[in-house]
Structure formats: structure tokens, C-alpha cells
PDB file of N, CA and C in Angstrom:
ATOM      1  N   UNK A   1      75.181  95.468  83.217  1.00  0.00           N
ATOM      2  CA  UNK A   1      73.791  95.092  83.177  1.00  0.00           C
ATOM      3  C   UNK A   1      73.347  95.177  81.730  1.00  0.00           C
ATOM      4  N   UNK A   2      73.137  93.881  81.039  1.00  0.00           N
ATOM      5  CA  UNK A   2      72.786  94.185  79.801  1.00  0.00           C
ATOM      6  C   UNK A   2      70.998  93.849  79.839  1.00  0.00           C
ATOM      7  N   UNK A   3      70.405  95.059  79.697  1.00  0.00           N
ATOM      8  CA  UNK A   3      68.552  94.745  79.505  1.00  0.00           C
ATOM      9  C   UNK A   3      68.435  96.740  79.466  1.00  0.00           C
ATOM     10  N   UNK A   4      67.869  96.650  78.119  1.00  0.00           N
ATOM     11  CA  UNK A   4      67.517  97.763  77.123  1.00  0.00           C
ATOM     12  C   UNK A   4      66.506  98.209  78.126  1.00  0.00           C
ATOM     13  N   UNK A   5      65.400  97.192  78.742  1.00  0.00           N
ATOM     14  CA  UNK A   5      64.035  97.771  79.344  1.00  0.00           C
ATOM     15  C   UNK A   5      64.346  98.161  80.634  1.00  0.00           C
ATOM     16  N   UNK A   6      65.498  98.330  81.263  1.00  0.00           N
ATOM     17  CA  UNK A   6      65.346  99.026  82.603  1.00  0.00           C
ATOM     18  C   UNK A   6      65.703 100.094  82.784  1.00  0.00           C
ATOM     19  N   UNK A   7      66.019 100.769  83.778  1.00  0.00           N
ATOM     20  CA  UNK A   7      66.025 102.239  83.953  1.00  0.00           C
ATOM     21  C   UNK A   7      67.681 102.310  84.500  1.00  0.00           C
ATOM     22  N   UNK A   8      68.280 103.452  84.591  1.00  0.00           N
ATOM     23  CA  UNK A   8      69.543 103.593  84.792  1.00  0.00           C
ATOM     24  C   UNK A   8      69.840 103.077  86.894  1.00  0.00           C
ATOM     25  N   UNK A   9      68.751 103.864  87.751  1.00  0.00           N
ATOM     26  CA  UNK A   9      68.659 103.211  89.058  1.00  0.00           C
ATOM     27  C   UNK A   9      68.529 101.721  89.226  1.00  0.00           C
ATOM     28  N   UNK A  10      67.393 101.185  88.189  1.00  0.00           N
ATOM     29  CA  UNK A  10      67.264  99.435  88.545  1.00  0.00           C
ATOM     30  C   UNK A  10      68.670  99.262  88.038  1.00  0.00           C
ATOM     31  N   UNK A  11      69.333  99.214  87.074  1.00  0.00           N
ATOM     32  CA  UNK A  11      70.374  98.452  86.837  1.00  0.00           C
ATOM     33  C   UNK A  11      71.351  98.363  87.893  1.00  0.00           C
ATOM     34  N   UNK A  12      71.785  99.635  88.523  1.00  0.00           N
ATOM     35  CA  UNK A  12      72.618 100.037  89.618  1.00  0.00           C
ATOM     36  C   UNK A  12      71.912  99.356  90.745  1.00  0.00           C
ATOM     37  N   UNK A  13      70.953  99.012  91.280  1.00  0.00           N
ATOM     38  CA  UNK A  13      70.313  98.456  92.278  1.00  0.00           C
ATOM     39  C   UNK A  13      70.810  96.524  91.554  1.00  0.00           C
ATOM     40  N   UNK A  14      70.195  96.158  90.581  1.00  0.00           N
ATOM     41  CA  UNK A  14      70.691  95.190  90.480  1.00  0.00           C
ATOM     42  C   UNK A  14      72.184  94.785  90.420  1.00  0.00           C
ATOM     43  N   UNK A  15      73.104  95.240  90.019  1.00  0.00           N
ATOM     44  CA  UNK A  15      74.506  95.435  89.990  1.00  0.00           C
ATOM     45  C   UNK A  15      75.284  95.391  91.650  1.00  0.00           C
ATOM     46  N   UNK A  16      74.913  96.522  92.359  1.00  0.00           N
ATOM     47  CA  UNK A  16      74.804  96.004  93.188  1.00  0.00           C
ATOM     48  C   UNK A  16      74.975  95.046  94.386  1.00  0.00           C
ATOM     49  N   UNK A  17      73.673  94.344  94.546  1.00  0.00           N
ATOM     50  CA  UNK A  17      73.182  93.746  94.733  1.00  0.00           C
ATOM     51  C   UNK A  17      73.816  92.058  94.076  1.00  0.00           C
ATOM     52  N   UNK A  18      74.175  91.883  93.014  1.00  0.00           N
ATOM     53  CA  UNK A  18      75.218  90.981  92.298  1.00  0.00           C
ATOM     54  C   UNK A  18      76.238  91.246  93.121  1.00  0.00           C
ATOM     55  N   UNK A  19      76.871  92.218  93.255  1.00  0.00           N
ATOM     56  CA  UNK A  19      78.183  92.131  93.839  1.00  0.00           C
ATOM     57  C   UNK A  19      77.683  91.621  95.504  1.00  0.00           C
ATOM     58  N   UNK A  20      77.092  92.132  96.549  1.00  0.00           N
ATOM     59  CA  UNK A  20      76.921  92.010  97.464  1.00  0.00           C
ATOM     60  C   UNK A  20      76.430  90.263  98.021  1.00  0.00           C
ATOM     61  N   UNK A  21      75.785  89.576  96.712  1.00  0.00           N
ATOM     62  CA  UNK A  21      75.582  88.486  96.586  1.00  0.00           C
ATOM     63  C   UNK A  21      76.539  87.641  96.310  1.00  0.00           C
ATOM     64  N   UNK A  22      77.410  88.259  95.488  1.00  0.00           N
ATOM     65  CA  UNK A  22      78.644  87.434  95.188  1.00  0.00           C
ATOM     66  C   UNK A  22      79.469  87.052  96.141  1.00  0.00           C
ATOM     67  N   UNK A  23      79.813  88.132  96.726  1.00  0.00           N
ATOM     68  CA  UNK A  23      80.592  88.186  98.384  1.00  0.00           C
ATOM     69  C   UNK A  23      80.437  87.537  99.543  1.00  0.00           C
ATOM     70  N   UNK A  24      78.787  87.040  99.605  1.00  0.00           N
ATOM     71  CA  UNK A  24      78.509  86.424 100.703  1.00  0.00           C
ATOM     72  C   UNK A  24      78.525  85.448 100.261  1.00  0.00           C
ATOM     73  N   UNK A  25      78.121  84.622  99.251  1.00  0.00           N
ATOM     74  CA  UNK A  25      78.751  83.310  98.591  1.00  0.00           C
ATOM     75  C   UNK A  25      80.067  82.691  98.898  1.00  0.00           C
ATOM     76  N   UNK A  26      81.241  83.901  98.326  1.00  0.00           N
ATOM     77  CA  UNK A  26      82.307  83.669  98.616  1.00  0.00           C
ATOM     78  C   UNK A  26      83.033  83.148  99.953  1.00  0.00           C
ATOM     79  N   UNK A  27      82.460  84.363 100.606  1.00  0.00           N
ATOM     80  CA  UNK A  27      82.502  84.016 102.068  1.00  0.00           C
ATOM     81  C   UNK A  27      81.676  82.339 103.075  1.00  0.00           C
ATOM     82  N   UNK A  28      80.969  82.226 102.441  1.00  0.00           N
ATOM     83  CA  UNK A  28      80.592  80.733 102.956  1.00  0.00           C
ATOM     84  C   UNK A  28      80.695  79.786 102.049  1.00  0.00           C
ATOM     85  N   UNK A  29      81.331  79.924 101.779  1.00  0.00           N
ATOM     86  CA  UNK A  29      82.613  78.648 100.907  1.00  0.00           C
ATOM     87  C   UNK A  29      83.505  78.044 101.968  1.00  0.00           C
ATOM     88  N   UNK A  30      83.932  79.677 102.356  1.00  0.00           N
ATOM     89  CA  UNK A  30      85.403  79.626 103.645  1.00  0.00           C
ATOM     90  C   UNK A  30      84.769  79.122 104.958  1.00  0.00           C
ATOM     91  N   UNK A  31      83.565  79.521 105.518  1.00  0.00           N
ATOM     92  CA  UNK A  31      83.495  79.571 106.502  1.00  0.00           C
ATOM     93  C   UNK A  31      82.142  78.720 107.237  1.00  0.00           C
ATOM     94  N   UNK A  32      81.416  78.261 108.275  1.00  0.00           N
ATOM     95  CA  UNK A  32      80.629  77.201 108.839  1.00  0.00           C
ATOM     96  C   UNK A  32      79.558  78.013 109.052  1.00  0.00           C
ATOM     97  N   UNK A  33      79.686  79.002 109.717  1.00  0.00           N
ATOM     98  CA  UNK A  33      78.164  80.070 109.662  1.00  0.00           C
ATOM     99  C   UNK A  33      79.038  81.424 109.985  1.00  0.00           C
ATOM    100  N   UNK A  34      77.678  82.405 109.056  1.00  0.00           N
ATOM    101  CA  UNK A  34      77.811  83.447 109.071  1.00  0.00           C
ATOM    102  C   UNK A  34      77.132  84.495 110.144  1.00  0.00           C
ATOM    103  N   UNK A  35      78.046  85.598 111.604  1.00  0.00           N
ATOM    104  CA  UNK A  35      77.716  85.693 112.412  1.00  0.00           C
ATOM    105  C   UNK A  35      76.561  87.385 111.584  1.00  0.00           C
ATOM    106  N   UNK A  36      77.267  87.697 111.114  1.00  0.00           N
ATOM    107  CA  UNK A  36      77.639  89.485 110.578  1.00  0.00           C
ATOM    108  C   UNK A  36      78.012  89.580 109.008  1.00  0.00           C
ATOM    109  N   UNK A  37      76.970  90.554 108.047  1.00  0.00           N
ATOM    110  CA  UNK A  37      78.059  90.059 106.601  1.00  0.00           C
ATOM    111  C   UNK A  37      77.603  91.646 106.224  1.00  0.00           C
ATOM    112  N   UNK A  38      78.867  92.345 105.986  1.00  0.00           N
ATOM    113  CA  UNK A  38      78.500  93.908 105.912  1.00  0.00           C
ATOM    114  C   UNK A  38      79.939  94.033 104.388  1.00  0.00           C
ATOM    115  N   UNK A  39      78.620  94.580 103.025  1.00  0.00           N
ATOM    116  CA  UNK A  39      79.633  95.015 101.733  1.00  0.00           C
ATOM    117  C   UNK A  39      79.335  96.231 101.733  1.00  0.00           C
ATOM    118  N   UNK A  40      80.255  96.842 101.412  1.00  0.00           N
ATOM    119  CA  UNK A  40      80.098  98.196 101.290  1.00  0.00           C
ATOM    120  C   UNK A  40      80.462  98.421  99.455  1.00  0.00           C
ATOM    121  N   UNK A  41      79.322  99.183  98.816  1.00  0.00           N
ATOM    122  CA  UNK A  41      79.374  98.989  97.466  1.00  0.00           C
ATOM    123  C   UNK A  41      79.347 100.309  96.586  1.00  0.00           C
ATOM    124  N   UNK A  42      80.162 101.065  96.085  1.00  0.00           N
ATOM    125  CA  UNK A  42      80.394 102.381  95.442  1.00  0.00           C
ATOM    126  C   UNK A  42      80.249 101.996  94.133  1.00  0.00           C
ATOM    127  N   UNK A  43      79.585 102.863  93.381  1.00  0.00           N
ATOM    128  CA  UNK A  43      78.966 102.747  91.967  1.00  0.00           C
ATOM    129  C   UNK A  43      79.870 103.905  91.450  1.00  0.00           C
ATOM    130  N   UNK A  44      81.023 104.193  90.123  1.00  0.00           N
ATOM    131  CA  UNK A  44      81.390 105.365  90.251  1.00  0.00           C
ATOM    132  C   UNK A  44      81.261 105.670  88.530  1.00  0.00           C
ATOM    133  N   UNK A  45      80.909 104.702  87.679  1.00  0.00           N
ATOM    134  CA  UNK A  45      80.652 105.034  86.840  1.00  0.00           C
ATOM    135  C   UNK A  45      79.026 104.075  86.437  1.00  0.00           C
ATOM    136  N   UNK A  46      78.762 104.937  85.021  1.00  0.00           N
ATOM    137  CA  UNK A  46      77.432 103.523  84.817  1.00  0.00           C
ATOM    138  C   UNK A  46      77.676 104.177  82.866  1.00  0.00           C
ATOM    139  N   UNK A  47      78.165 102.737  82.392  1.00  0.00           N
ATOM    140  CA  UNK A  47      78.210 102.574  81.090  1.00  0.00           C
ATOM    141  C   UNK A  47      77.020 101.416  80.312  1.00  0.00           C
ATOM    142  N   UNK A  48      76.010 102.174  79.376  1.00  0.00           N
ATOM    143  CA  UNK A  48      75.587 101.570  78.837  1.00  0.00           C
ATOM    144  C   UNK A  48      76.038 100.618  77.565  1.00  0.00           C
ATOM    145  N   UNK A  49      75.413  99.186  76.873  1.00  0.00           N
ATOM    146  CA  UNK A  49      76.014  98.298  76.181  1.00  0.00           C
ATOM    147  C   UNK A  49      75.447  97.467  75.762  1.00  0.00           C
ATOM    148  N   UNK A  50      74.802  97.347  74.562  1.00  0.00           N
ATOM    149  CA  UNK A  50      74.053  96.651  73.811  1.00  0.00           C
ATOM    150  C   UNK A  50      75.026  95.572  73.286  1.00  0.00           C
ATOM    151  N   UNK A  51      74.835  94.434  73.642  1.00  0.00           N
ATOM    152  CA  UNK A  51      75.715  93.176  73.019  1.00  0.00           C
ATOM    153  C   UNK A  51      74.582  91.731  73.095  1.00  0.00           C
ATOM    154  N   UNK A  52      74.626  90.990  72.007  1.00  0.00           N
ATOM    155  CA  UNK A  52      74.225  89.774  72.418  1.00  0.00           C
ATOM    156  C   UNK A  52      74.865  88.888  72.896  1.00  0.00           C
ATOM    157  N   UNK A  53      74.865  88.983  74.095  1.00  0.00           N
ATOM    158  CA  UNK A  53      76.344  87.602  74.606  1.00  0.00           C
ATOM    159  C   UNK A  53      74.836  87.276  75.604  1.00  0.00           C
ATOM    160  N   UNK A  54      74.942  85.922  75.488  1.00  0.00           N
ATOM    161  CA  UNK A  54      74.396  85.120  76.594  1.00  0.00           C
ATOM    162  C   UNK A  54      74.801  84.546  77.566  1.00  0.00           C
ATOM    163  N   UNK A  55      74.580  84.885  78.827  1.00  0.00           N
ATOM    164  CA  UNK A  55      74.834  84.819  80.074  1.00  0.00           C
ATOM    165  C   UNK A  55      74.379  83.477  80.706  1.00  0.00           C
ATOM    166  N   UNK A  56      74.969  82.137  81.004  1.00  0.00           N
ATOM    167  CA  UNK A  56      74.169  81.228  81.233  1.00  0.00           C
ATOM    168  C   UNK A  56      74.783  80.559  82.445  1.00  0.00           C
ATOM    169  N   UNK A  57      74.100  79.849  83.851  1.00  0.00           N
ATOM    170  CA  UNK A  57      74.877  79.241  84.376  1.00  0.00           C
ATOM    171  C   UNK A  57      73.903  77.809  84.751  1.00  0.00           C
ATOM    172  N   UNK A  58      74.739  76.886  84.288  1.00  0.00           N
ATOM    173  CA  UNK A  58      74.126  75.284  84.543  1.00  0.00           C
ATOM    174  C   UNK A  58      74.566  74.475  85.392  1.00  0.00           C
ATOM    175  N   UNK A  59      73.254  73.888  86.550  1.00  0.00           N
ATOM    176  CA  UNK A  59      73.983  72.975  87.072  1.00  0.00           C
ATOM    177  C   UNK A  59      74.277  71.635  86.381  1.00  0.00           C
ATOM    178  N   UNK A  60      75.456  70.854  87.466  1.00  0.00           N
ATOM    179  CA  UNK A  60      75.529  69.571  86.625  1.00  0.00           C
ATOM    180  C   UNK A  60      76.119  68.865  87.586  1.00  0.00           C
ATOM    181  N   UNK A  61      75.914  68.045  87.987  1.00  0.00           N
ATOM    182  CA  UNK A  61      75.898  66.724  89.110  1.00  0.00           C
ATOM    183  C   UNK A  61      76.343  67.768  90.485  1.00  0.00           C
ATOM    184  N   UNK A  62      75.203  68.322  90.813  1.00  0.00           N
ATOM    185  CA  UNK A  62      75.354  69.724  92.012  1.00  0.00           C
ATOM    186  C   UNK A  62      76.394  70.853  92.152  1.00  0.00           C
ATOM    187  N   UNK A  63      77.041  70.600  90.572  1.00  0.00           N
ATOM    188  CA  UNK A  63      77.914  71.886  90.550  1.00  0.00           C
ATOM    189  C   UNK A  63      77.256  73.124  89.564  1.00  0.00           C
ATOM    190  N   UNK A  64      77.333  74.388  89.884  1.00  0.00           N
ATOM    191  CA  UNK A  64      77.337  75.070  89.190  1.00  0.00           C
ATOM    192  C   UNK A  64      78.309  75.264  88.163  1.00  0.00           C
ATOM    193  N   UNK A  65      77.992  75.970  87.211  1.00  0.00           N
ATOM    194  CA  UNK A  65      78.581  76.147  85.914  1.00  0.00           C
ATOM    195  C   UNK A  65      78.447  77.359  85.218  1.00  0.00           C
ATOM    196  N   UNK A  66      79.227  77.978  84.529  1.00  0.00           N
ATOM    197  CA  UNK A  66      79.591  79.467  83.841  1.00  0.00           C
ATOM    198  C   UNK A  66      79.797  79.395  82.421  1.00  0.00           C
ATOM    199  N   UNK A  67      78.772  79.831  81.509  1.00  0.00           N
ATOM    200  CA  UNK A  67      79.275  80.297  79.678  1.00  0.00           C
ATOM    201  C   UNK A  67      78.534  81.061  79.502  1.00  0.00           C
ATOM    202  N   UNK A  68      79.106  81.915  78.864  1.00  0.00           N
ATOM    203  CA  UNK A  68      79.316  82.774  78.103  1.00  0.00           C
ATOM    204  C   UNK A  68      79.487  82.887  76.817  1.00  0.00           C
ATOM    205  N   UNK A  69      78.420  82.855  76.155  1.00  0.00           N
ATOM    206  CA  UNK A  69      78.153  82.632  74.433  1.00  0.00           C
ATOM    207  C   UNK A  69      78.304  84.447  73.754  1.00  0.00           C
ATOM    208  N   UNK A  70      78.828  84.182  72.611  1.00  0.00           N
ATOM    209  CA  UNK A  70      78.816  85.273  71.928  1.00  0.00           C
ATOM    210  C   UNK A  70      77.787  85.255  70.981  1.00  0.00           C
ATOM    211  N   UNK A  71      76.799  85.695  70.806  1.00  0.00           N
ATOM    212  CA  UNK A  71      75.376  85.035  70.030  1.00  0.00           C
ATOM    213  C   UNK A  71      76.029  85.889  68.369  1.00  0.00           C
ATOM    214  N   UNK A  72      76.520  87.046  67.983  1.00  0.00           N
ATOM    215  CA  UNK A  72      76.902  87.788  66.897  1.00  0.00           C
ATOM    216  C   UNK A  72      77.705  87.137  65.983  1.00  0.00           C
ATOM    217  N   UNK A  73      78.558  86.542  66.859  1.00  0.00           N
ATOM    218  CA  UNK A  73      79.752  85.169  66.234  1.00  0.00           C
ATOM    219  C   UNK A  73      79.784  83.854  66.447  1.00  0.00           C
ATOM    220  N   UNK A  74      78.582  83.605  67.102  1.00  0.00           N
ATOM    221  CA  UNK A  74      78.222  81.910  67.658  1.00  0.00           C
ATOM    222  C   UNK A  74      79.433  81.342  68.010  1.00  0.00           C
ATOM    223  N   UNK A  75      80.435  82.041  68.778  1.00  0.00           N
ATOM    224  CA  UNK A  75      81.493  81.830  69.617  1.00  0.00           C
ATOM    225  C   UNK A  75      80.818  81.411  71.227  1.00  0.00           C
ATOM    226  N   UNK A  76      81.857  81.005  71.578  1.00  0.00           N
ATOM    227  CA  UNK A  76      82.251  80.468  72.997  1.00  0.00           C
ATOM    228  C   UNK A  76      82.946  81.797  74.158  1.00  0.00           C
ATOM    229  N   UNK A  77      82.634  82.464  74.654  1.00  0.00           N
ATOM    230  CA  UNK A  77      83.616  83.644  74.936  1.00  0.00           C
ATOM    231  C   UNK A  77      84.589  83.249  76.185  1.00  0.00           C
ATOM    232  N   UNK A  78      83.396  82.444  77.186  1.00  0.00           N
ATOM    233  CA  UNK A  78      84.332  81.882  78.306  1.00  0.00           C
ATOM    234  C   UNK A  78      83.301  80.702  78.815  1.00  0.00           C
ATOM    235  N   UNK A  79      83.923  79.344  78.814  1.00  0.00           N
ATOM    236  CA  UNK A  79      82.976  78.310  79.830  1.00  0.00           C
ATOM    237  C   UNK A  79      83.271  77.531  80.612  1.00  0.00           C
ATOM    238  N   UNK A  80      83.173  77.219  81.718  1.00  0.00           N
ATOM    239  CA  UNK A  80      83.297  76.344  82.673  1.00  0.00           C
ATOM    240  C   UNK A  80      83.185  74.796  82.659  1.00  0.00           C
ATOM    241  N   UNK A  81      84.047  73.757  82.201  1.00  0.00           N
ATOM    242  CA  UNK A  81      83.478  72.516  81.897  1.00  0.00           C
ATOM    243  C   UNK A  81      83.740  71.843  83.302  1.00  0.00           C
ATOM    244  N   UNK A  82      82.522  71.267  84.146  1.00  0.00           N
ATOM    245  CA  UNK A  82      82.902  70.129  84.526  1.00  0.00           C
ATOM    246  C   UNK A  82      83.566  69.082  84.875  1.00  0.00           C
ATOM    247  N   UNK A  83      84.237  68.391  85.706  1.00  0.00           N
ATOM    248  CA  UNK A  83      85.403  67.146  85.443  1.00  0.00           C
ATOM    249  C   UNK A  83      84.515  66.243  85.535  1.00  0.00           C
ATOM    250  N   UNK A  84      84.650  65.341  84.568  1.00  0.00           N
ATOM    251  CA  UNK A  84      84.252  63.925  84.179  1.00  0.00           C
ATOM    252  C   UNK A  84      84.442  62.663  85.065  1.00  0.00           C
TER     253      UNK A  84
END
């Protein structure tokens, strides 16, 4: 969780909550409807981390999309292109 202004609980609540979101995504990819969707989510460490990397995801002709900018080195860190 990178944001200086929250508290050590919100981050862990948002974190989370990301994961638990992620999962049910995943899961209806695979599947036609969902009857029951139970994550079970253990927090066992919490490391703080000041970095400017920008977190971005774009759609583009109804796909989602993933980059990851390094703002310190105006690098590319990881991105998702599209097929043409």
C-alpha cells in the first residue's frame, strides 16, 4: 500500500480487500455464476515504503491493462500492451 496519509489498519483493510477482490475476479473468468465466494486472508507482516512508482490500469477496446511507471527513473517497470 503505497499512501503516506493512511493509517497502518486502513492500509491492511485495503490490502486485503485487493486480494479478496482479486480472487473473485479470477474466479469468474472460469466460471458462469457465482453460487458461494469465501477468501480467507492472513496479514503476517506490514512493511512500510515510500517509492514513486505509478500504478496505472487502462482500458482499451474493453480490455483492461497494467503499467507500472517508475516516476525516479522515468522507466517502464512492467506494462501490459494490447494486441493490435
Amino acid at each position: 500500500m503505497l499512501n503516506s496519509e493512511i493509517d497502518s489498519d486502513e492500509a491492511e483493510g485495503r490490502a486485503v480487500e485487493g486480494v479478496r477482490s482479486l480472487h473473485k475476479y479470477l474466479v469468474q473468468r472460469e466460471v458462469d455464476k457465482i453460487l458461494s465466494f469465501s477468501c480467507e486472508v492472513k496479514v503476517l507482516e506490514k512493511n512500510y515504503l515510500h517509492a514513486p512508482i505509478w500504478f496505472i490500469v487502462y482500458e482499451y477496446k474493453g480490455g483492461l491493462y497494467k503499467l507500472y511507471i517508475d516516476d525516479a527513473k522515468k522507466d517502464v517497470i512492467f506494462g501490459e500492451v494490447p494486441e493490435i
